[in-house]
N, C-alpha and C. Protein backbone atom coordinates (compact mmCIF):
# COMPACT_ATOMS: atom_id res chain seq x y z
N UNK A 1 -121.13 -2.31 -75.88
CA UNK A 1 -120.25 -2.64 -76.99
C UNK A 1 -119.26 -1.50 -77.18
N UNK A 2 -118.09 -1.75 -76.97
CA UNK A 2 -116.87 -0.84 -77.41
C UNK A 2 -116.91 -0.59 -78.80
N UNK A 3 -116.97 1.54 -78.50
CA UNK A 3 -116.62 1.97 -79.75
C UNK A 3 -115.21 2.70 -80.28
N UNK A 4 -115.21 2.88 -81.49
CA UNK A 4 -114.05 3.29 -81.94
C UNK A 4 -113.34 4.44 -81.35
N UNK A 5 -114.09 5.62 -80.66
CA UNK A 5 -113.99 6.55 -79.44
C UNK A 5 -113.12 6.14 -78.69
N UNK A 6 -113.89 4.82 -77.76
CA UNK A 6 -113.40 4.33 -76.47
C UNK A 6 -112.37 4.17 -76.00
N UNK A 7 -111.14 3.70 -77.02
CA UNK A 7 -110.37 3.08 -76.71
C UNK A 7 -109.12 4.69 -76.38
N UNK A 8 -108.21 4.60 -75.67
CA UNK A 8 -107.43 5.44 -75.23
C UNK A 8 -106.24 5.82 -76.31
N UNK A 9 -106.36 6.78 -76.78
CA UNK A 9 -105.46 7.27 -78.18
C UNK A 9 -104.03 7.59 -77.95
N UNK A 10 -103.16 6.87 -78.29
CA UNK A 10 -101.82 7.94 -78.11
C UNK A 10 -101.14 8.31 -78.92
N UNK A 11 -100.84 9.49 -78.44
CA UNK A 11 -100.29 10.64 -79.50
C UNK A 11 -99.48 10.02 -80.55
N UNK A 12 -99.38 10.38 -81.82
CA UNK A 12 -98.99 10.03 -83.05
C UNK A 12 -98.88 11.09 -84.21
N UNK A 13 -98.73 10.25 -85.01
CA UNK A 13 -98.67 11.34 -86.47
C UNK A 13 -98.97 10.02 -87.40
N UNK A 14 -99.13 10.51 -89.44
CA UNK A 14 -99.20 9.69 -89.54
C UNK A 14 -98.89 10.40 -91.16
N UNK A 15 -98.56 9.15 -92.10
CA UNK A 15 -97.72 10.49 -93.46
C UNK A 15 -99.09 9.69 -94.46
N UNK A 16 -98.71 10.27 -95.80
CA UNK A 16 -99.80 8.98 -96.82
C UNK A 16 -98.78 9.59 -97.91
N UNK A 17 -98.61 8.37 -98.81
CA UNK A 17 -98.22 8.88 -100.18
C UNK A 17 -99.27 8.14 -101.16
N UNK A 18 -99.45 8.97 -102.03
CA UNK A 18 -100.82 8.84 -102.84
C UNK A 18 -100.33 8.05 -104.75
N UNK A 19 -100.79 8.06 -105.02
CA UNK A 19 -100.48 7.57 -106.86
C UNK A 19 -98.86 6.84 -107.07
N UNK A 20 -98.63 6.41 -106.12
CA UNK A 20 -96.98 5.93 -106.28
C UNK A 20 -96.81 4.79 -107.32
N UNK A 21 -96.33 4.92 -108.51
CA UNK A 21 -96.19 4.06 -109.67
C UNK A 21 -95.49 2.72 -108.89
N UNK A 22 -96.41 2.20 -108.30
CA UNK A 22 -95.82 0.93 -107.73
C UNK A 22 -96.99 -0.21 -107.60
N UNK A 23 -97.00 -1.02 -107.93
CA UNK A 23 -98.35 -2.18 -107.55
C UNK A 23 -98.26 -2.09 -106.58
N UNK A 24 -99.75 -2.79 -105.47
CA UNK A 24 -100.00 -2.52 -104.37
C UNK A 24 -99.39 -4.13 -103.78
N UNK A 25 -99.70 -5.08 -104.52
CA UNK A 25 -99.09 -6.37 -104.15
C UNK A 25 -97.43 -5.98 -103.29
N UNK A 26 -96.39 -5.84 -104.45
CA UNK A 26 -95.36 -5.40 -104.17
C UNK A 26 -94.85 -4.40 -103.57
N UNK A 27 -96.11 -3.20 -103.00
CA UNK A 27 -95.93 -2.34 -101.91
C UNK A 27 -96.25 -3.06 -100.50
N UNK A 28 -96.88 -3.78 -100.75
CA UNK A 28 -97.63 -4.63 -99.51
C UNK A 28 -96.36 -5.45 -98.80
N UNK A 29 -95.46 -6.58 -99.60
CA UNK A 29 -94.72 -7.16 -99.16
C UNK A 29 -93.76 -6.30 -98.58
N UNK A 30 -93.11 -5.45 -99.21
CA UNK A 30 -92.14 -3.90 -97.83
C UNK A 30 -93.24 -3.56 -96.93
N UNK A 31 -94.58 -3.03 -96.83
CA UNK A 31 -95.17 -2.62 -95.78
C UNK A 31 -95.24 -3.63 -94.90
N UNK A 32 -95.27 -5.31 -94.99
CA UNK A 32 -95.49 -6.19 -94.13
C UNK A 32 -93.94 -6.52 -93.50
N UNK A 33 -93.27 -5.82 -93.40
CA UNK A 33 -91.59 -6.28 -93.19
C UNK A 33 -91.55 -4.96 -91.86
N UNK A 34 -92.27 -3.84 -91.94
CA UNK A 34 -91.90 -3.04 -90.65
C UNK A 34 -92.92 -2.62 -89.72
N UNK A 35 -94.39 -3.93 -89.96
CA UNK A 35 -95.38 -2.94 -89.30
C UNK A 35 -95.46 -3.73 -88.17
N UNK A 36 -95.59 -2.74 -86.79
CA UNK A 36 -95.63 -3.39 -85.45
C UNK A 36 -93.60 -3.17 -85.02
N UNK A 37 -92.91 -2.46 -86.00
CA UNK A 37 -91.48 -2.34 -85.24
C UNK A 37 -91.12 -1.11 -84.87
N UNK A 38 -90.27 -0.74 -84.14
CA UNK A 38 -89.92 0.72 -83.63
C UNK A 38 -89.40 1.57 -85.07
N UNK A 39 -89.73 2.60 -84.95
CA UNK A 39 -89.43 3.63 -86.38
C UNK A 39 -87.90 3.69 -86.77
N UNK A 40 -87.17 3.99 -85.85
CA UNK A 40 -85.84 3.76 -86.26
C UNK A 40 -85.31 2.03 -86.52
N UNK A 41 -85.86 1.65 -86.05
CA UNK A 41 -85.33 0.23 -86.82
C UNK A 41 -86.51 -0.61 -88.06
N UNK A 42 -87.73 0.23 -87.77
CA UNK A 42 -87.79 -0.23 -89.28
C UNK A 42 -87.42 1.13 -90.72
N UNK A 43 -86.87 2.13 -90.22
CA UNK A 43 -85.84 2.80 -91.17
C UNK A 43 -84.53 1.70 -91.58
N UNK A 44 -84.48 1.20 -90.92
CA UNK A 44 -82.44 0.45 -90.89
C UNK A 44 -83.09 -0.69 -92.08
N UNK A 45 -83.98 -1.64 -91.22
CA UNK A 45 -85.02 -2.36 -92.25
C UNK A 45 -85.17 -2.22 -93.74
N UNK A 46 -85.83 -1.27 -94.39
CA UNK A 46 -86.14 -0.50 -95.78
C UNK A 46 -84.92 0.05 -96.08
N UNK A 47 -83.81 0.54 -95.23
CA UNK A 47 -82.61 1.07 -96.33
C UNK A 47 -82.24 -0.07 -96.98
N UNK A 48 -82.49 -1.36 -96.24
CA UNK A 48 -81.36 -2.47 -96.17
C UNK A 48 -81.95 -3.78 -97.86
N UNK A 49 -83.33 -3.36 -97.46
CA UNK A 49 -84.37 -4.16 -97.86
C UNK A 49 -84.31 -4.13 -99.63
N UNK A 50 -83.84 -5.46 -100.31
CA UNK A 50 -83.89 -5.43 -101.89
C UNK A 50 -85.08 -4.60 -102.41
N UNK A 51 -85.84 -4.97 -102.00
CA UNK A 51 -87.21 -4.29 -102.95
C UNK A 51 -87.18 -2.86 -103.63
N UNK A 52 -87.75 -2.84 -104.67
CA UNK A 52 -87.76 -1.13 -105.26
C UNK A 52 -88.72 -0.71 -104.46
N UNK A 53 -89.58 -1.18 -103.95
CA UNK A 53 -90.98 -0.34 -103.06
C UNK A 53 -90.24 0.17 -101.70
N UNK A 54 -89.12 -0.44 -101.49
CA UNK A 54 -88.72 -0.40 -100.35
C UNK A 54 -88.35 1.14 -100.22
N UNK A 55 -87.78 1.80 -100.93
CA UNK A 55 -87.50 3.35 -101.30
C UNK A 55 -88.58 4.34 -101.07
N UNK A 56 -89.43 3.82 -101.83
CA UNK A 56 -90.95 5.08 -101.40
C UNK A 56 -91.42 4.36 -99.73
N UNK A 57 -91.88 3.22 -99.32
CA UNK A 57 -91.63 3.12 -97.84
C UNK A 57 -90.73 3.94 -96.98
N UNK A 58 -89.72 3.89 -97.06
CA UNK A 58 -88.79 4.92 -96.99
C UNK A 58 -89.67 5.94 -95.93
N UNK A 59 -89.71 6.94 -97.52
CA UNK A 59 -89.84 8.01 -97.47
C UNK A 59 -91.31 8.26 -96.58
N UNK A 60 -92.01 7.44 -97.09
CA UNK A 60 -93.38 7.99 -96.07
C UNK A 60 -93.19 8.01 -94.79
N UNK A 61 -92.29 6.44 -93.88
CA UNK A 61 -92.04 6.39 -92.66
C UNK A 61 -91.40 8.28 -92.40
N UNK A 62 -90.11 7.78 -92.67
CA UNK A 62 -89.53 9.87 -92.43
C UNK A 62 -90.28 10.59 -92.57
N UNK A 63 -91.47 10.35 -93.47
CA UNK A 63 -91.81 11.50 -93.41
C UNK A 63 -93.26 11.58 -92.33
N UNK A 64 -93.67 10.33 -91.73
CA UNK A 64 -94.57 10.22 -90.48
C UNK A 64 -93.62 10.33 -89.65
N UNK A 65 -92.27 9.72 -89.35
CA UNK A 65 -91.54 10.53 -88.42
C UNK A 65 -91.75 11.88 -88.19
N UNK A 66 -91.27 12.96 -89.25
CA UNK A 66 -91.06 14.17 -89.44
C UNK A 66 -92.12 14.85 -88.66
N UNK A 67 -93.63 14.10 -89.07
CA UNK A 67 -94.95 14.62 -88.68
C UNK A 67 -95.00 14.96 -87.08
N UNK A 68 -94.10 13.78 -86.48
CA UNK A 68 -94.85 13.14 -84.83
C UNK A 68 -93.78 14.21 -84.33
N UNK A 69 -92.25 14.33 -84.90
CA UNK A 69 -91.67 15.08 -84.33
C UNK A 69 -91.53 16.42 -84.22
N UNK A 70 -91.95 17.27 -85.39
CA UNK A 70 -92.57 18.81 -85.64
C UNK A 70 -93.62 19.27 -85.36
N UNK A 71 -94.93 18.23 -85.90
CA UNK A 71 -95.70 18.72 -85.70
C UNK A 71 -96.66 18.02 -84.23
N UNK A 72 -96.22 17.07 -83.81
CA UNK A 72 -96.68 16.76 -82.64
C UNK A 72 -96.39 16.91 -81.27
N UNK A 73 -94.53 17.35 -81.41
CA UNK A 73 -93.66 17.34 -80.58
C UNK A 73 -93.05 16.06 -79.52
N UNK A 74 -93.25 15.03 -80.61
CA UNK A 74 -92.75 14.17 -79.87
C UNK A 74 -91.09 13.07 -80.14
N UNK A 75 -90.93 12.19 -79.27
CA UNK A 75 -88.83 12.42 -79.18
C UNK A 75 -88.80 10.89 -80.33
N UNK A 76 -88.56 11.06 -81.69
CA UNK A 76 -88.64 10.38 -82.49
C UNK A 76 -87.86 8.85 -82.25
N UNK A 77 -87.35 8.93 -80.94
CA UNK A 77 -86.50 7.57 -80.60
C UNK A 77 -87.68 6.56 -80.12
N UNK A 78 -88.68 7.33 -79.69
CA UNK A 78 -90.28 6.45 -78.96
C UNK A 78 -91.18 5.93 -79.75
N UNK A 79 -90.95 6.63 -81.29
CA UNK A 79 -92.03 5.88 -81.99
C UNK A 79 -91.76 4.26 -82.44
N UNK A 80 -93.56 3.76 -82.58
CA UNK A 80 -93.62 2.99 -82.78
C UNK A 80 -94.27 3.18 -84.40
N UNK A 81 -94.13 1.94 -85.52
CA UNK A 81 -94.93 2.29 -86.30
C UNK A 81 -96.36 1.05 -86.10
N UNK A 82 -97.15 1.66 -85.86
CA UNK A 82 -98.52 1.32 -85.08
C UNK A 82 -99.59 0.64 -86.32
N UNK A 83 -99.69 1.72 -87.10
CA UNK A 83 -100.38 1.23 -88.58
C UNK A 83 -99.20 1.50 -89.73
N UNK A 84 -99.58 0.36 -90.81
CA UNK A 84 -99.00 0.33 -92.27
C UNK A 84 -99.92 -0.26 -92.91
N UNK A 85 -100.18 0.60 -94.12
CA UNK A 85 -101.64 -0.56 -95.46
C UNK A 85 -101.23 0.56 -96.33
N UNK A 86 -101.39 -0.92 -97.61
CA UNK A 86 -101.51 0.29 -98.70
C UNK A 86 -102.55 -0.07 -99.25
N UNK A 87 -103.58 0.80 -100.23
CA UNK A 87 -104.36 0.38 -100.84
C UNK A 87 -103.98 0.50 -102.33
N UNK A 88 -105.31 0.02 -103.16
CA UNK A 88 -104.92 0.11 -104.39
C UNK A 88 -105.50 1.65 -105.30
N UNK A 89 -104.45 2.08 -106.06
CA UNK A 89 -104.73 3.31 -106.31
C UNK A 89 -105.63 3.20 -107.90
N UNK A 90 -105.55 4.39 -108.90
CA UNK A 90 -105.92 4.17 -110.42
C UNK A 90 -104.87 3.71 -111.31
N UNK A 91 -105.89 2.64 -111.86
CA UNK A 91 -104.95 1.62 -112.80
C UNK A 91 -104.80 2.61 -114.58
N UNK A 92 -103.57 3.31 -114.42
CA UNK A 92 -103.57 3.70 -116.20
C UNK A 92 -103.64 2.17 -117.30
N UNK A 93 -104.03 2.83 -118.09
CA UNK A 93 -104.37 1.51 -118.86
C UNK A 93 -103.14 1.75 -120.40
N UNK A 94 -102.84 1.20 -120.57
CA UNK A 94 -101.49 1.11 -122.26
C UNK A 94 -102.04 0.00 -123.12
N UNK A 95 -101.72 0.35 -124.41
CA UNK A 95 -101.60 -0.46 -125.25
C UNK A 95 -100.70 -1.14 -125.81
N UNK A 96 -100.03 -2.55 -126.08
CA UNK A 96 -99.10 -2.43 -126.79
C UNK A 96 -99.26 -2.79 -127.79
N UNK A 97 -98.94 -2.49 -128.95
CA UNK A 97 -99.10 -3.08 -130.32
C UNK A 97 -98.25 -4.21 -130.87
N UNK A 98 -99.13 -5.60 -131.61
CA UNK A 98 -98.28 -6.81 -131.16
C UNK A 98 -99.06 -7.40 -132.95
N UNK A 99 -98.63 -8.31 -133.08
CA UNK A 99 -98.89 -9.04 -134.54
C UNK A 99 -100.08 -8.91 -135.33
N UNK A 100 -99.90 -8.92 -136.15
CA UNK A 100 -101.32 -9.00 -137.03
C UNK A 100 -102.33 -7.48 -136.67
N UNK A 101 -102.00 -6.78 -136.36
CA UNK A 101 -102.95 -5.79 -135.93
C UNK A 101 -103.56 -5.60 -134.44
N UNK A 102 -103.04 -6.69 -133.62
CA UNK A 102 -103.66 -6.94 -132.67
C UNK A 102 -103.05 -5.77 -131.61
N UNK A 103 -103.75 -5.87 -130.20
CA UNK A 103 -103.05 -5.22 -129.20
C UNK A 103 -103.27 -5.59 -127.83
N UNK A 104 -102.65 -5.65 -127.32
CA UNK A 104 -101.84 -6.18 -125.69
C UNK A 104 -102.39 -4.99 -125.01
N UNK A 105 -103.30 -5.29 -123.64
CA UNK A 105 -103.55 -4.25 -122.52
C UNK A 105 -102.01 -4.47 -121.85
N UNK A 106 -101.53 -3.22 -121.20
CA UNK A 106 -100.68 -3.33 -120.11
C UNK A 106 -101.25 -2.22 -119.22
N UNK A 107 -101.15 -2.99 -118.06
CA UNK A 107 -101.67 -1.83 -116.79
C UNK A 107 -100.53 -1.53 -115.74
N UNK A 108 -100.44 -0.29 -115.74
CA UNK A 108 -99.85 -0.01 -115.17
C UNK A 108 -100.02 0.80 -113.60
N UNK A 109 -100.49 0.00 -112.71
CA UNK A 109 -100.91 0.22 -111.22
C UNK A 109 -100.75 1.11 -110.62
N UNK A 110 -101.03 1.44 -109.77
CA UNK A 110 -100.79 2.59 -108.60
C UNK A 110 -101.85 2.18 -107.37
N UNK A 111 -100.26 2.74 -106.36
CA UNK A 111 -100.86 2.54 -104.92
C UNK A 111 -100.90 4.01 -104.07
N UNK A 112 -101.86 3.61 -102.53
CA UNK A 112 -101.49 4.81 -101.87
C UNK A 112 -101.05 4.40 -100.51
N UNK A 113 -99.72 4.31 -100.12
CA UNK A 113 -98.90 3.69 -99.01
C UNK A 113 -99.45 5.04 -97.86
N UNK A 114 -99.66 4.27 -96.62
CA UNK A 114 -100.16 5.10 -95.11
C UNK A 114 -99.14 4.27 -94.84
N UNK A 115 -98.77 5.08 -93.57
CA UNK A 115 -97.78 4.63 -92.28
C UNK A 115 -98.63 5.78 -91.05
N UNK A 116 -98.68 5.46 -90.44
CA UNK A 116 -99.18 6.01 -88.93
C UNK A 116 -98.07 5.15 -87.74
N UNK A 117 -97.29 6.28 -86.77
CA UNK A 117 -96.50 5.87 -85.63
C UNK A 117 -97.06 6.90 -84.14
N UNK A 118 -97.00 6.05 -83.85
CA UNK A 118 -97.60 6.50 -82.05
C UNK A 118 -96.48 6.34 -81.39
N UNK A 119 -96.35 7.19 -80.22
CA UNK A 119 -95.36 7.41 -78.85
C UNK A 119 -95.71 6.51 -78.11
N UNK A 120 -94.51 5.64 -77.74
CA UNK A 120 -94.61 4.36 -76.63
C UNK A 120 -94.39 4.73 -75.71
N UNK A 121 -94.75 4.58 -74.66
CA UNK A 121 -94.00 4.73 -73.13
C UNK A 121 -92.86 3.42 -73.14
N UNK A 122 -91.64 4.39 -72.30
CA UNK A 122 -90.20 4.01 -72.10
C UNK A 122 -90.91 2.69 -71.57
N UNK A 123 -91.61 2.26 -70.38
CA UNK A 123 -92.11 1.19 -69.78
C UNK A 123 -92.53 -0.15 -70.36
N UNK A 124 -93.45 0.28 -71.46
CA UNK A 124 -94.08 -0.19 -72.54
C UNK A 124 -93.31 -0.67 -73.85
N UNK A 125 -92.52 0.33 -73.86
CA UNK A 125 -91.17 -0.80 -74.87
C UNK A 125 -90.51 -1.78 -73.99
N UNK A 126 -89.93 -1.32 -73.02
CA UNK A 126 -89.25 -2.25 -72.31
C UNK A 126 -89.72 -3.51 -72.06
N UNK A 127 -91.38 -3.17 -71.83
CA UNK A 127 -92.29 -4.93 -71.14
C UNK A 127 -92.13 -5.32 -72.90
N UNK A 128 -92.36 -4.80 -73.74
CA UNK A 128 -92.51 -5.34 -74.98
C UNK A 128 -90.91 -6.15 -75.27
N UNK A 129 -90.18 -5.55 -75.54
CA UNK A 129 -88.74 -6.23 -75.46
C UNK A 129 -88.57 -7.19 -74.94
N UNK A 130 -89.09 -7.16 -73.53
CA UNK A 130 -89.53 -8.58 -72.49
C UNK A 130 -89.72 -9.52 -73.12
N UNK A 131 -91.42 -9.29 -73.29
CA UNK A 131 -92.27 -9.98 -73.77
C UNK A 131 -91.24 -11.09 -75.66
N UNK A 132 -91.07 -9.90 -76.05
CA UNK A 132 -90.33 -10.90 -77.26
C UNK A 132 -88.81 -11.65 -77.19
N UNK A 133 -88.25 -11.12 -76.10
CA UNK A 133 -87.10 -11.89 -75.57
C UNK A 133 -86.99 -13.40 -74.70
N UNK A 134 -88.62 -13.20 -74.54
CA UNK A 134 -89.09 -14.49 -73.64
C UNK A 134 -89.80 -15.56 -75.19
N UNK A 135 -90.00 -14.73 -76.15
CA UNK A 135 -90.83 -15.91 -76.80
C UNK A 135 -89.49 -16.18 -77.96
N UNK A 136 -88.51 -15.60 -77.94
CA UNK A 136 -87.19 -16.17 -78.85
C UNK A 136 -87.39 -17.62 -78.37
N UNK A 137 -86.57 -18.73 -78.69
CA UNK A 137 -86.18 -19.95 -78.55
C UNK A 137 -84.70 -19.34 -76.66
N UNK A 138 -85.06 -20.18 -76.26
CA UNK A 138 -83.87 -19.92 -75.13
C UNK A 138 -82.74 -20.35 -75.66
N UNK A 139 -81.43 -19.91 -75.42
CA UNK A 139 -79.88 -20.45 -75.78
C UNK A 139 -79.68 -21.69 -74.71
N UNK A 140 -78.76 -22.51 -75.14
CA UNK A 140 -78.16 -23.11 -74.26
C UNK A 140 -77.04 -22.59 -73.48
N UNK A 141 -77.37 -22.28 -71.75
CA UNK A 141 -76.01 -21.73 -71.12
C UNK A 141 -75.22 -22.80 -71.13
N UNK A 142 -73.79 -22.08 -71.04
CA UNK A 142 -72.52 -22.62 -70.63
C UNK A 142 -72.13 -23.18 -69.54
N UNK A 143 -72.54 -24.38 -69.54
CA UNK A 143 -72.04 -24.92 -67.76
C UNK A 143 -70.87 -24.28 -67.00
N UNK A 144 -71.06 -24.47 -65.96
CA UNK A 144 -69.74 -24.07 -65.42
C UNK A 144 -69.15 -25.38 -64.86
N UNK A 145 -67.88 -25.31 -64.52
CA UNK A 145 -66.77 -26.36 -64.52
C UNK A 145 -67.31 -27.03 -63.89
N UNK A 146 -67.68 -26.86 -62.60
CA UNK A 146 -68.46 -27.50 -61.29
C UNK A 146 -69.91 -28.54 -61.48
N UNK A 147 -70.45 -27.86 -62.61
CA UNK A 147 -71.24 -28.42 -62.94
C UNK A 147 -71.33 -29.60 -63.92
N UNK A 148 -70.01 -29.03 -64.78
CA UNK A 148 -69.68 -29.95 -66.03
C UNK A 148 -69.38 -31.59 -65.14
N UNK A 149 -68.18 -31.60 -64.35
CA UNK A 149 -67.56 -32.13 -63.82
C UNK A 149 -68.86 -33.58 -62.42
N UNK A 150 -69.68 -32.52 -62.75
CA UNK A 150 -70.73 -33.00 -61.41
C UNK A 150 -71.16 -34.09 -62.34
N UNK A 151 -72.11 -33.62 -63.40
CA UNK A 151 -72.79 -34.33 -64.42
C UNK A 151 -71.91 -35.51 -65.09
N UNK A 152 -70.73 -35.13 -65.10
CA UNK A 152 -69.47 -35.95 -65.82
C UNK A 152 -70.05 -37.47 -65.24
N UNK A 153 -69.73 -36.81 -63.54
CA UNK A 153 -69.40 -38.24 -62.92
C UNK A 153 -70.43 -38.87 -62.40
N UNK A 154 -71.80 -38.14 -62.47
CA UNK A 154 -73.07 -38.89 -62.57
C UNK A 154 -73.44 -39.99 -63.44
N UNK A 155 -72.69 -39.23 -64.81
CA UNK A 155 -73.15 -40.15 -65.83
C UNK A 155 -72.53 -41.69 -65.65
N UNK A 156 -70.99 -41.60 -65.31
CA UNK A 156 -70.04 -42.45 -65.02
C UNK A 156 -70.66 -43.51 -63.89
N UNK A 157 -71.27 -43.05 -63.29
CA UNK A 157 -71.48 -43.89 -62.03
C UNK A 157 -72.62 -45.04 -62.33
N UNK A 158 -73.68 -44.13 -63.40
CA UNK A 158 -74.60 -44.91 -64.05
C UNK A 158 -74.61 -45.55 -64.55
N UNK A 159 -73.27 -46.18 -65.57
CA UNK A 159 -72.82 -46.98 -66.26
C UNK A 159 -72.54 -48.27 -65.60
């Protein structure tokens, strides 16, 4: 039985931001928008991206960039981001004060966003690129004249 050991590790880095005044729901939907894409394009991703979570995402990616490229020494154009999860952090608890004496809980959430990015081999992006350029929908090519003209008078003849 394969263990967690076994499997062949490649080099990475990986950032965490901890207590981020953000629900984890609504950190979750930005973390599910760049995980499994190359680091520089899921940067382009999160600048671009409405969400307010999208900002602290941000920052953790750069700053797991920052990690792989200083402290790992590796060429930040190769990363992949490999893992993204956030979990749920400590819920502060508020009161609000509302009619008759009564009072309203409001909670106010906190998450702790991970990003982890690993070094791809040049090879290994490329088959990957492949691989998702083959499962797009195919375009329709542009006949060429010869061909247009062939089919034209096939059809014609069938009539």
């Amino acid at each position: 039985m394969p263990v967690k050991g076994d499997a062949p590790v490649l080099p990475g880095a990986r950032a965490i931001a901890r207590y981020v005044r953000i629900s984890p729901n609504k950190a979750r939907r930005v973390v599910n928008l760049v995980r499994g894409l190359p680091a520089k394009e899921a940067l382009t991703v999160l600048q671009f991206a409405p969400q307010a979570a999208s900002e602290q995402v941000y920052k953790v990616l750069a700053s797991a960039i920052a990690n792989a490229e200083n402290n790992e020494r590796l060429d930040p154009d190769a990363l992949l981001v490999s893992e993204a999860f956030v979990d749920e952090g400590p819920t502060m608890k508020r009161f609000q004060p509302r009619a008759q004496g009564r009072a309203y809980r409001i909670r106010k959430r906190t998450c702790h966003i991970t990003i982890a990015v690993e070094a791809v081999a040049p090879a290994a992006r490329q088959a990957k690129k492949a691989a998702a350029k083959k499962a797009a929908p195919a375009e329709a090519k542009p006949e060429t004249k010869a061909q247009a003209s062939e089919s034209a008078s096939n059809t014609e003849g069938a009539e």
